[in-house]
Protein backbone atom coordinates (compact mmCIF):
# COMPACT_ATOMS: atom_id res chain seq x y z
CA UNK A 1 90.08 -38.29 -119.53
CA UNK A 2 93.73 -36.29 -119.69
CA UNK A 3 93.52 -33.30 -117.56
CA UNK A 4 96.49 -31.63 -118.26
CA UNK A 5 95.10 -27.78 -117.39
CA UNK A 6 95.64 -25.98 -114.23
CA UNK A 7 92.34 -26.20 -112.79
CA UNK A 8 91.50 -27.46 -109.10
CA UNK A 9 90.39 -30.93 -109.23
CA UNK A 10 88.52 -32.71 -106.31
CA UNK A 11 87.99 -36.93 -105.87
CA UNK A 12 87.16 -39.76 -103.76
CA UNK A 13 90.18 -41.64 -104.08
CA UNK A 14 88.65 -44.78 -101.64
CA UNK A 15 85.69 -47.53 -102.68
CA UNK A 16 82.20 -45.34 -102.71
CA UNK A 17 80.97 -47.65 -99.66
CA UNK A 18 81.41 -47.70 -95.63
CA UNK A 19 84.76 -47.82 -94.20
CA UNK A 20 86.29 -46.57 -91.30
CA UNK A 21 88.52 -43.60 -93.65
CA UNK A 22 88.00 -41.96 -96.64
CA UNK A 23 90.57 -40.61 -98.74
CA UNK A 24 89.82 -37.51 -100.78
CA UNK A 25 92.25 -35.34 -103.14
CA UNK A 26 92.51 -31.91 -103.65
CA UNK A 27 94.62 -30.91 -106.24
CA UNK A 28 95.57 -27.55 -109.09
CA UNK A 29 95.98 -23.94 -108.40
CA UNK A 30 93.49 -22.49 -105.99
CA UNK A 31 93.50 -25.92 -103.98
CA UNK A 32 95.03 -24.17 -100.93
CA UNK A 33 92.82 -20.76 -100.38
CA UNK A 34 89.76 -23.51 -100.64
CA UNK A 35 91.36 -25.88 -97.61
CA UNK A 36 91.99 -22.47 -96.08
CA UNK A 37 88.10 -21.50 -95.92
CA UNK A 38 87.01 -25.19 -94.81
CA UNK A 39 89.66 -26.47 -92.97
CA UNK A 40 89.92 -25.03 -89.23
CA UNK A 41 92.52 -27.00 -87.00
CA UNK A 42 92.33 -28.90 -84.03
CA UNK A 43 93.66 -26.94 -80.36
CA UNK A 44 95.82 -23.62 -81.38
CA UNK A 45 97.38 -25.06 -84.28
CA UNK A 46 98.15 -22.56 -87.41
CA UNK A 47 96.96 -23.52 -90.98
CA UNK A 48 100.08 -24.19 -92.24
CA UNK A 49 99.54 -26.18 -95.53
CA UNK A 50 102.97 -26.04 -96.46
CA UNK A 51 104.54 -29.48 -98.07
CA UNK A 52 105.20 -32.21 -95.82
CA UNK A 53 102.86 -30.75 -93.00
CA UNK A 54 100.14 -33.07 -91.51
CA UNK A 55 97.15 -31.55 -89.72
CA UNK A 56 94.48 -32.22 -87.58
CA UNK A 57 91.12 -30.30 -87.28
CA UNK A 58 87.87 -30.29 -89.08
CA UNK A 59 85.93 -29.30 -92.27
CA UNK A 60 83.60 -26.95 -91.63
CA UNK A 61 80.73 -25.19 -93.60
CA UNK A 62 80.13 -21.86 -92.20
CA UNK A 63 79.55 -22.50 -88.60
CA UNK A 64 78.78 -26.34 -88.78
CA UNK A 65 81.71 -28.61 -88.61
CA UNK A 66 80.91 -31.41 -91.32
CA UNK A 67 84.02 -33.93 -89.76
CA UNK A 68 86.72 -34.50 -87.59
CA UNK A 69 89.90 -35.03 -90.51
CA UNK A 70 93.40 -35.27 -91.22
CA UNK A 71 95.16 -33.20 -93.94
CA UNK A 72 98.13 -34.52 -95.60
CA UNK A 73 99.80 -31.74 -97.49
CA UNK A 74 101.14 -33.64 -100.15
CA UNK A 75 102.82 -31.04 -102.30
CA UNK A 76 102.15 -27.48 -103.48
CA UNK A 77 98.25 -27.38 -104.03
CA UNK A 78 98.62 -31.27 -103.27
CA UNK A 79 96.04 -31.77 -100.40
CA UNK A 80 94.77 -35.21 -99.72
CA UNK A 81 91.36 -35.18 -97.14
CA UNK A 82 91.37 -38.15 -94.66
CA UNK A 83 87.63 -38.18 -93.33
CA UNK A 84 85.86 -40.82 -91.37
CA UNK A 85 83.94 -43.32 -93.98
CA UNK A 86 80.52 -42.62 -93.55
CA UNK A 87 79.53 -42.33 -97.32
CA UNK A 88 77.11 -38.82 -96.21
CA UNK A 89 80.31 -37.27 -94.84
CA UNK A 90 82.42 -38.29 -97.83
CA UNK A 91 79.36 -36.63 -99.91
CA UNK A 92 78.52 -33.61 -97.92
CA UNK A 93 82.73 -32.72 -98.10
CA UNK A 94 82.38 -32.92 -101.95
CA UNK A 95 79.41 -30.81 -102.18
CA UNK A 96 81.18 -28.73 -99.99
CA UNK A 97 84.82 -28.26 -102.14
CA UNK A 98 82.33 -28.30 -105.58
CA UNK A 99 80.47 -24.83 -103.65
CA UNK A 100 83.98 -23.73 -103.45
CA UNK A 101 85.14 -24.01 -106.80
CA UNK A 102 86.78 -27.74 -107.08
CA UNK A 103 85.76 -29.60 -109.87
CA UNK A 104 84.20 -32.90 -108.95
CA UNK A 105 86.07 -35.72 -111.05
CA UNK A 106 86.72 -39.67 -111.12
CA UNK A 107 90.40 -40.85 -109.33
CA UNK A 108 91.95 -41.70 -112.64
CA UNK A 109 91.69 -38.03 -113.69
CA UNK A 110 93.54 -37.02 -110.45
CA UNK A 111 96.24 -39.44 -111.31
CA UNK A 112 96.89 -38.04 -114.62
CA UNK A 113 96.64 -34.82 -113.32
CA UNK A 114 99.29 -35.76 -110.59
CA UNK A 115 101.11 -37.53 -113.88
CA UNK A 116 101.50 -34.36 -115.67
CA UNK A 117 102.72 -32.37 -112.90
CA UNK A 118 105.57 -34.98 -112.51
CA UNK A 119 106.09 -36.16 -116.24
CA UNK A 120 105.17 -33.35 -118.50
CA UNK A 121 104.45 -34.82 -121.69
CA UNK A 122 105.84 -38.10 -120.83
CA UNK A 123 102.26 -39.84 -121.60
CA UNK A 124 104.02 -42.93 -121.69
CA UNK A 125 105.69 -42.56 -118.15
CA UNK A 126 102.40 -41.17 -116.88
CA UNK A 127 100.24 -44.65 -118.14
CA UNK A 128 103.32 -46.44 -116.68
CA UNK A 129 102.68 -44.69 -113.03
CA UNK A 130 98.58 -45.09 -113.59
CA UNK A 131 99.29 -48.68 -114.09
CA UNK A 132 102.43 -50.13 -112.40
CA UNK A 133 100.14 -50.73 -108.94
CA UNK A 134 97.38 -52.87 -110.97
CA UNK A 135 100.20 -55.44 -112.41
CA UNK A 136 98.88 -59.01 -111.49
CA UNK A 137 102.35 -60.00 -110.70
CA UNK A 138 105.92 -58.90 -109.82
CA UNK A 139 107.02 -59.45 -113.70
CA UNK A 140 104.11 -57.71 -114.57
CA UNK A 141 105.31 -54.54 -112.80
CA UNK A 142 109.00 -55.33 -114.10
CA UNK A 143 107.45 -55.09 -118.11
CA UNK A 144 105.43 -51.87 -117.47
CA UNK A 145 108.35 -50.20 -115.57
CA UNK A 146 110.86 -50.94 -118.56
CA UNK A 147 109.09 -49.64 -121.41
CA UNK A 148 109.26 -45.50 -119.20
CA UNK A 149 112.93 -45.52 -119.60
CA UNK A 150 114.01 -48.17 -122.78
CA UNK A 151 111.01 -50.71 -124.23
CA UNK A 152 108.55 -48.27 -126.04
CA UNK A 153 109.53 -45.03 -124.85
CA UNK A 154 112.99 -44.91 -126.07
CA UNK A 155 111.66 -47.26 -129.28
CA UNK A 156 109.14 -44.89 -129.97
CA UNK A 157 111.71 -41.79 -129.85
CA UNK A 158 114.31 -43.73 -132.20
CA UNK A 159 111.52 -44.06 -134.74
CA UNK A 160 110.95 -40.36 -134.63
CA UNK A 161 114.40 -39.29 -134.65
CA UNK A 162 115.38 -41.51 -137.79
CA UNK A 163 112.78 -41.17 -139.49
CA UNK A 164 114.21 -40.12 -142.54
CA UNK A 165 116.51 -42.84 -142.53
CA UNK A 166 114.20 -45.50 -141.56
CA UNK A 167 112.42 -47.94 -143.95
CA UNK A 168 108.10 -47.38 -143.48
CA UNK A 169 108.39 -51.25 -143.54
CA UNK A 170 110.41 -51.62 -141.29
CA UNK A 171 108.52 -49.43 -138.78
CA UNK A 172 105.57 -51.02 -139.13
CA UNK A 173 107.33 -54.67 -138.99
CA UNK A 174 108.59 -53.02 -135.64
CA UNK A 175 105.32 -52.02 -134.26
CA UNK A 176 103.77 -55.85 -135.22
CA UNK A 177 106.24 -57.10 -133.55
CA UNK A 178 105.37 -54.84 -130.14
CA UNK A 179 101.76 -56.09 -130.80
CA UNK A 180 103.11 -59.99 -130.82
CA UNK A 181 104.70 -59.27 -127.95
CA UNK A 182 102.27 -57.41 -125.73
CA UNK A 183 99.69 -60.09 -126.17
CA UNK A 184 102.22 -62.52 -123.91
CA UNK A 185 103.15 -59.68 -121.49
CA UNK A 186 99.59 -59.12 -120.80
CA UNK A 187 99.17 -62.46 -119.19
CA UNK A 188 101.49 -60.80 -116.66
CA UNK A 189 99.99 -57.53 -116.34
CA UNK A 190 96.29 -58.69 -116.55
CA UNK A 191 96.25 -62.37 -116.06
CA UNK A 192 94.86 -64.75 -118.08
CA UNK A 193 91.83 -66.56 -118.91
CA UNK A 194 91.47 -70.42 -118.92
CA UNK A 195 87.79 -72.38 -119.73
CA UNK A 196 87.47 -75.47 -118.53
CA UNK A 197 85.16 -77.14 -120.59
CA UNK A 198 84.17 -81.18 -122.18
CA UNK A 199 81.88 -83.37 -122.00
CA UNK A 200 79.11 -83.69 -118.94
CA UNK A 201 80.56 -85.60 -115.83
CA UNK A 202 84.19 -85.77 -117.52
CA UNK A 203 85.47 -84.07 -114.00
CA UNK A 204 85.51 -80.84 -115.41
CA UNK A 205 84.16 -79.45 -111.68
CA UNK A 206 86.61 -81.71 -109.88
CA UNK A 207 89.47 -80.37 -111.35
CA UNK A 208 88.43 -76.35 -110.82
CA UNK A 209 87.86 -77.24 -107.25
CA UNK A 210 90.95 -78.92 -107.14
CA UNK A 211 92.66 -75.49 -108.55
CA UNK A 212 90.92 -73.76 -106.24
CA UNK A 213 91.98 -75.85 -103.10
CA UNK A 214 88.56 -75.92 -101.84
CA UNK A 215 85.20 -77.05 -102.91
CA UNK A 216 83.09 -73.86 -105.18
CA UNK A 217 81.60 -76.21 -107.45
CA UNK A 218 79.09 -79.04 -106.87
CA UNK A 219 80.39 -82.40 -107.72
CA UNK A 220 78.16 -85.53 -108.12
CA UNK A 221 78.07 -88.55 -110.71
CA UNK A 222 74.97 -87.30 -112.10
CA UNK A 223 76.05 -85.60 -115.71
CA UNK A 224 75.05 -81.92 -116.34
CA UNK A 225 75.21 -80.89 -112.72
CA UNK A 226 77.25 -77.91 -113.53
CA UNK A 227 74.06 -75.57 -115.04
CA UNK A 228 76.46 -72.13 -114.76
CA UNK A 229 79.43 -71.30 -114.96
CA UNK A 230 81.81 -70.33 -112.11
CA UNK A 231 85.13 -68.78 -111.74
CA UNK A 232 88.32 -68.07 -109.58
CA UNK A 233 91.03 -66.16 -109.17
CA UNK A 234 94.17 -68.99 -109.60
CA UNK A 235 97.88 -67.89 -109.25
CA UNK A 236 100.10 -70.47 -111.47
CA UNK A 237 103.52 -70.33 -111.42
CA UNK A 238 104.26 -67.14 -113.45
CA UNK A 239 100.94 -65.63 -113.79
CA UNK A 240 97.56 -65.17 -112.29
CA UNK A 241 94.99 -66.94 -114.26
CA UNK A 242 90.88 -66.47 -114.02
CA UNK A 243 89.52 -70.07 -114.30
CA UNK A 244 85.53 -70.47 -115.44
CA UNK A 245 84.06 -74.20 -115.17
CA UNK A 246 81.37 -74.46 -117.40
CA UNK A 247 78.30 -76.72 -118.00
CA UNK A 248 79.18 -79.69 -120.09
CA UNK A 249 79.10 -79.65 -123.68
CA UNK A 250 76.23 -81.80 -124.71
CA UNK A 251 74.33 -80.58 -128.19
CA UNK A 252 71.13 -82.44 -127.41
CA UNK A 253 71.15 -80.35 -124.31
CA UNK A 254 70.45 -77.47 -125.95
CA UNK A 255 66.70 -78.72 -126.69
CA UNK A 256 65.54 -80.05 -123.38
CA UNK A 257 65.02 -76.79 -121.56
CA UNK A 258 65.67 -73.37 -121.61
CA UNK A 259 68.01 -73.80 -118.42
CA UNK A 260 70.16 -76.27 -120.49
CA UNK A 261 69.66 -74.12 -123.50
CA UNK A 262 71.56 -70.93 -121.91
CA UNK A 263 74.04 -72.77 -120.26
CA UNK A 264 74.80 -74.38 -123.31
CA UNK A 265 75.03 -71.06 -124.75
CA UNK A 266 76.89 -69.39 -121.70
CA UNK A 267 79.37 -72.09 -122.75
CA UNK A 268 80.61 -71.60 -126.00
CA UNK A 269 80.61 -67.94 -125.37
CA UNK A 270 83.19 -68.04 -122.54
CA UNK A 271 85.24 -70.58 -124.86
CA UNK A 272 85.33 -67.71 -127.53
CA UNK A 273 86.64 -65.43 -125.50
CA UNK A 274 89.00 -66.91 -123.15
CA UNK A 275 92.87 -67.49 -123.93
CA UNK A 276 92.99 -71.08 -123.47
CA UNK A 277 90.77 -74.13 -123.30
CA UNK A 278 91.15 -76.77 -121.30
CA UNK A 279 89.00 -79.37 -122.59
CA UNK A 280 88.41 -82.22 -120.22
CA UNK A 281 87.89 -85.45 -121.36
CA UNK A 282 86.94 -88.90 -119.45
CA UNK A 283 89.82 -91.61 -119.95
CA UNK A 284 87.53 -94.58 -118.67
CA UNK A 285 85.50 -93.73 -121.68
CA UNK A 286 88.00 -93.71 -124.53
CA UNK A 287 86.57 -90.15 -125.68
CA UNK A 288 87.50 -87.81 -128.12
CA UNK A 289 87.83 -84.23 -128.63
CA UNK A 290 86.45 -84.88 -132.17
CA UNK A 291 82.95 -83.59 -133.31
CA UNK A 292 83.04 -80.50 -130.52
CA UNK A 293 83.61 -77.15 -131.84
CA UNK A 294 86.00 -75.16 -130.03
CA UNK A 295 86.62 -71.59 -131.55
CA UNK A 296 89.38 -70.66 -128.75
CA UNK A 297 92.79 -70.10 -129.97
CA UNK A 298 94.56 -72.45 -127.81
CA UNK A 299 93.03 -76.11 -126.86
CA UNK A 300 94.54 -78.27 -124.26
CA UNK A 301 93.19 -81.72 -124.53
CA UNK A 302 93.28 -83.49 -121.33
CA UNK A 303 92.15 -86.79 -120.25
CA UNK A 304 90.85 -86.98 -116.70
CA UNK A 305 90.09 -90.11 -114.05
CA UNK A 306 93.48 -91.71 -115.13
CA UNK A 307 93.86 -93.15 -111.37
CA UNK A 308 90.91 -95.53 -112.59
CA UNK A 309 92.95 -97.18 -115.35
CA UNK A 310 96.53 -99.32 -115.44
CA UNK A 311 96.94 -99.03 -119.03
CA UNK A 312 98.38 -95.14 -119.27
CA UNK A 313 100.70 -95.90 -122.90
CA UNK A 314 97.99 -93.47 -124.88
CA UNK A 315 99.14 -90.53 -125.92
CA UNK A 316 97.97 -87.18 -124.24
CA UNK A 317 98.06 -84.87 -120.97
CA UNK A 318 96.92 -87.49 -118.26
CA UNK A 319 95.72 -86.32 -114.36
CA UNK A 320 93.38 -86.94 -111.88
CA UNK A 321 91.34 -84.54 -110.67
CA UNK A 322 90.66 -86.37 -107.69
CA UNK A 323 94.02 -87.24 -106.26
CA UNK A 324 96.03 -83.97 -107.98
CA UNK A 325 98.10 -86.50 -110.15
CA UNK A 326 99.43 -84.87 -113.51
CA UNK A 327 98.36 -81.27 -112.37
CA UNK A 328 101.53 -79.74 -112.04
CA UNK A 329 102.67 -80.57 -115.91
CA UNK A 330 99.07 -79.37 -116.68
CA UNK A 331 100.15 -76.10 -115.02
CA UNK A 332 103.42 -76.37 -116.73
CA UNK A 333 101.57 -76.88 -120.28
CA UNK A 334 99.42 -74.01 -119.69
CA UNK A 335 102.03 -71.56 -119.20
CA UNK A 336 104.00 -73.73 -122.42
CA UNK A 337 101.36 -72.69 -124.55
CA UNK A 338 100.33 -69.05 -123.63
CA UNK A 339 103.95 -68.28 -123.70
CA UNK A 340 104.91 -67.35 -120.65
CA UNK A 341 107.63 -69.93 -119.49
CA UNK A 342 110.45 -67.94 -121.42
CA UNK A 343 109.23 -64.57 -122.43
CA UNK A 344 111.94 -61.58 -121.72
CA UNK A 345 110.46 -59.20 -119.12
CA UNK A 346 112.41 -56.29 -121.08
CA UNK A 347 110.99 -56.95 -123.80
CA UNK A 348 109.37 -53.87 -125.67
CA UNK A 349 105.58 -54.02 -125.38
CA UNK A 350 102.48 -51.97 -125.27
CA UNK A 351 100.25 -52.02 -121.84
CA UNK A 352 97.08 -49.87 -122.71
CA UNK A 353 94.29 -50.26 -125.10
CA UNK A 354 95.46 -46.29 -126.44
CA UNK A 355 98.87 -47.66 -127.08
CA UNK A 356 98.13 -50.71 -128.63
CA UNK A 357 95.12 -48.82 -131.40
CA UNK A 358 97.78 -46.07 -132.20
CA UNK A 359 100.54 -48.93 -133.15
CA UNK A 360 97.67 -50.99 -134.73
CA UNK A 361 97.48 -47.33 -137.18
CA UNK A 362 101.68 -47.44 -137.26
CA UNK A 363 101.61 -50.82 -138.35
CA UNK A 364 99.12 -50.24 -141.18
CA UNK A 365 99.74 -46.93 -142.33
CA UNK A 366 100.38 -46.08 -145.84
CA UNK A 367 103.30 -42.69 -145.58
CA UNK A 368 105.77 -41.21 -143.29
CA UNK A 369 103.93 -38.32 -142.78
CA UNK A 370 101.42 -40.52 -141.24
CA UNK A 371 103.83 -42.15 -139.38
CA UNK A 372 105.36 -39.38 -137.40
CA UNK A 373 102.01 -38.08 -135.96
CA UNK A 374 101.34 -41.21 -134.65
CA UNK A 375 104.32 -41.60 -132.91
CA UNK A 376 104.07 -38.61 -132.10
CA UNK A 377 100.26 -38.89 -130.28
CA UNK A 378 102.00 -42.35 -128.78
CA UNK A 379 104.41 -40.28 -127.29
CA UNK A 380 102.41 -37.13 -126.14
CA UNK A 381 98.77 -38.21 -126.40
CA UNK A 382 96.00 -37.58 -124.14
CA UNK A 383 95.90 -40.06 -121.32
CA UNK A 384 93.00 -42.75 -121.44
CA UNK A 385 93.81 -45.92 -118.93
């Protein structure tokens, strides 16, 4: 939700459990008389809440003190509340700033809040600063940061400036090609998502331990040991990727129980919506990827247990999940195909789900008219992140 009015604004800015310190922000007009009728300080120490000043005291509520804390005056009617971690305390201090006037609201709104009062109108800029610190990697950051001052800001400001001049084709070919584009640079933002899936006992668990440097799965000789799926957190070599091993894909599975049912089921539904597939295959067994359906938009076929043969002239992406042989140029073909290997980290791209539906609408829409309050709503639109 975009909060762009004056009003004071109170939120838990730390994970709703126990810790040793809470974080808590105050911010809008009227944020300083309230820390002025809770707040009374430590020894003979004035309230001074002017910026840059850092106090120590306690929150109080009438006579009862509620917590020792430590106010960080941030900025004007900027306060940030640094209470102990006790999740009553944290909830007694928020009851306690909503008697008092604050409005009790989730952390994103107090970081578009904070957005506006830096950026203005700038929605762009303000996603950008909502953002930046979620980036999976380094390059993710890097993409984000160059679309505030060139990539989509300044893109989405030439539109609007030329419009008269411009083509309506060739502002919609522009914003496809942003779309193309973002779906790459969110690998590096977000990460992707890789299904490692094939036949039972094709080594399918082997290798996603293997990935993982350490043993999550269960790995035996017996097919169909793998009845869930699992998944992992796996940093490649230019993005993070979330790997899921899943139960092997056996059709007549699907009638002997209900267990084998669902995780037949479970599956094909991860394979539908990951980015990639890696589909294992045994090379002892001279298998095929033939007669399995795979609805993903990228397949990797790979044939697995090649340390058990001499004869490696076949064609295909050979390793061992056992000894690590060949995983490295699997890596290498994973980032190949999603697209990473080369892609331009100043590239111009999208990097929310409200910038990418309002350039879906530029790249489909029918006049100019159209066109300029869109650009216009990309531009200056309420924040949702």
């Amino acid at each position: 939700m975009d909060t762009a009015a004056n009003n004071c604004v109170a939120s838990l800015m730390t994970a709703r459990a126990v810790a040793a310190i809470s974080g808590i922000q105050l911010i809008g007009a009227g944020s300083a008389d309230i820390m002025k009728s809770i707040f009374r300080p430590a020894g003979k120490m004035n309230v001074d809440l002017s910026k840059g000043r850092i106090l120590h005291g306690f929150i109080f509520d009438g006579g009862r003190d509620i917590d020792e804390v430590v106010i960080g005056c941030e900025d004007k009617d900027v306060f940030s509340i640094n209470c102990h971690g006790n999740p009553l305390i944290v909830e007694n201090i928020l009851e306690l700033l909503k008697t008092r006037g604050a409005k009790i609201a989730e952390p994103q709104e107090v970081l578009v809040f904070l957005g506006r009062q830096k950026y203005g109108d700038n929605t762009i800029a303000i996603e950008a600063g909502i953002t930046l610190t979620q980036s999976a990697t380094l390059d993710g950051a890097k993409i984000i940061a160059h679309q505030t001052k060139m990539g989509l800001l300044q893109t989405a400001q030439w539109w609007l400036k030329n419009l008269s001049v411009f083509e309506l084709d060739d502002i919609k070919a522009g914003a496809a090609q942003i779309l193309s584009d973002s779906k790459i640079a969110y690998f590096f933002i977000k990460g992707a998502k890789v299904v490692i899936a094939g036949p039972p006992n094709s080594g399918k668990s082997t290798l996603f331990n293997y990935l993982c440097g350490k043993q999550k799965a269960i790995v035996t000789d017996i097919a169909g040991t793998t009845r869930d799926w699992l998944s992992a957190q796996i940093r490649l070599r230019k993005i993070t990727a979330e790997f899921f091993d899943t139960a092997g894909l056996d059709e007549t599975l699907s009638g002997k129980s209900v267990v084998d049912a669902e995780s037949q089921k479970q599956a094909v539904e991860l394979i539908e919506k990951c980015d990639i597939v890696l589909f294992i295959l045994d090379a002892t067994k001279k298998a095929s990827a033939s007669g399995f359906r795979l609805s993903a938009k990228t397949v990797l076929t790979i044939f697995n247990k090649c340390d058990l043969l001499k004869d490696l002239s076949f064609e295909g992406l050979k390793i061992s999940a056992k000894t690590g042989s060949g995983i490295k140029e699997l890596i290498d073909e994973i980032e190949q195909a999603l697209g990473v290997v080369d892609f331009d980290v100043k590239k111009t791209v999208c990097f929310t789900d409200r910038q990418r539906k309002v350039l879906e609408q530029i790249a489909s829409a029918k006049t100019k008219q159209q066109t300029k309050g869109l650009i216009t709503e990309l531009l200056k639109g309420a924040v949702f992140v």
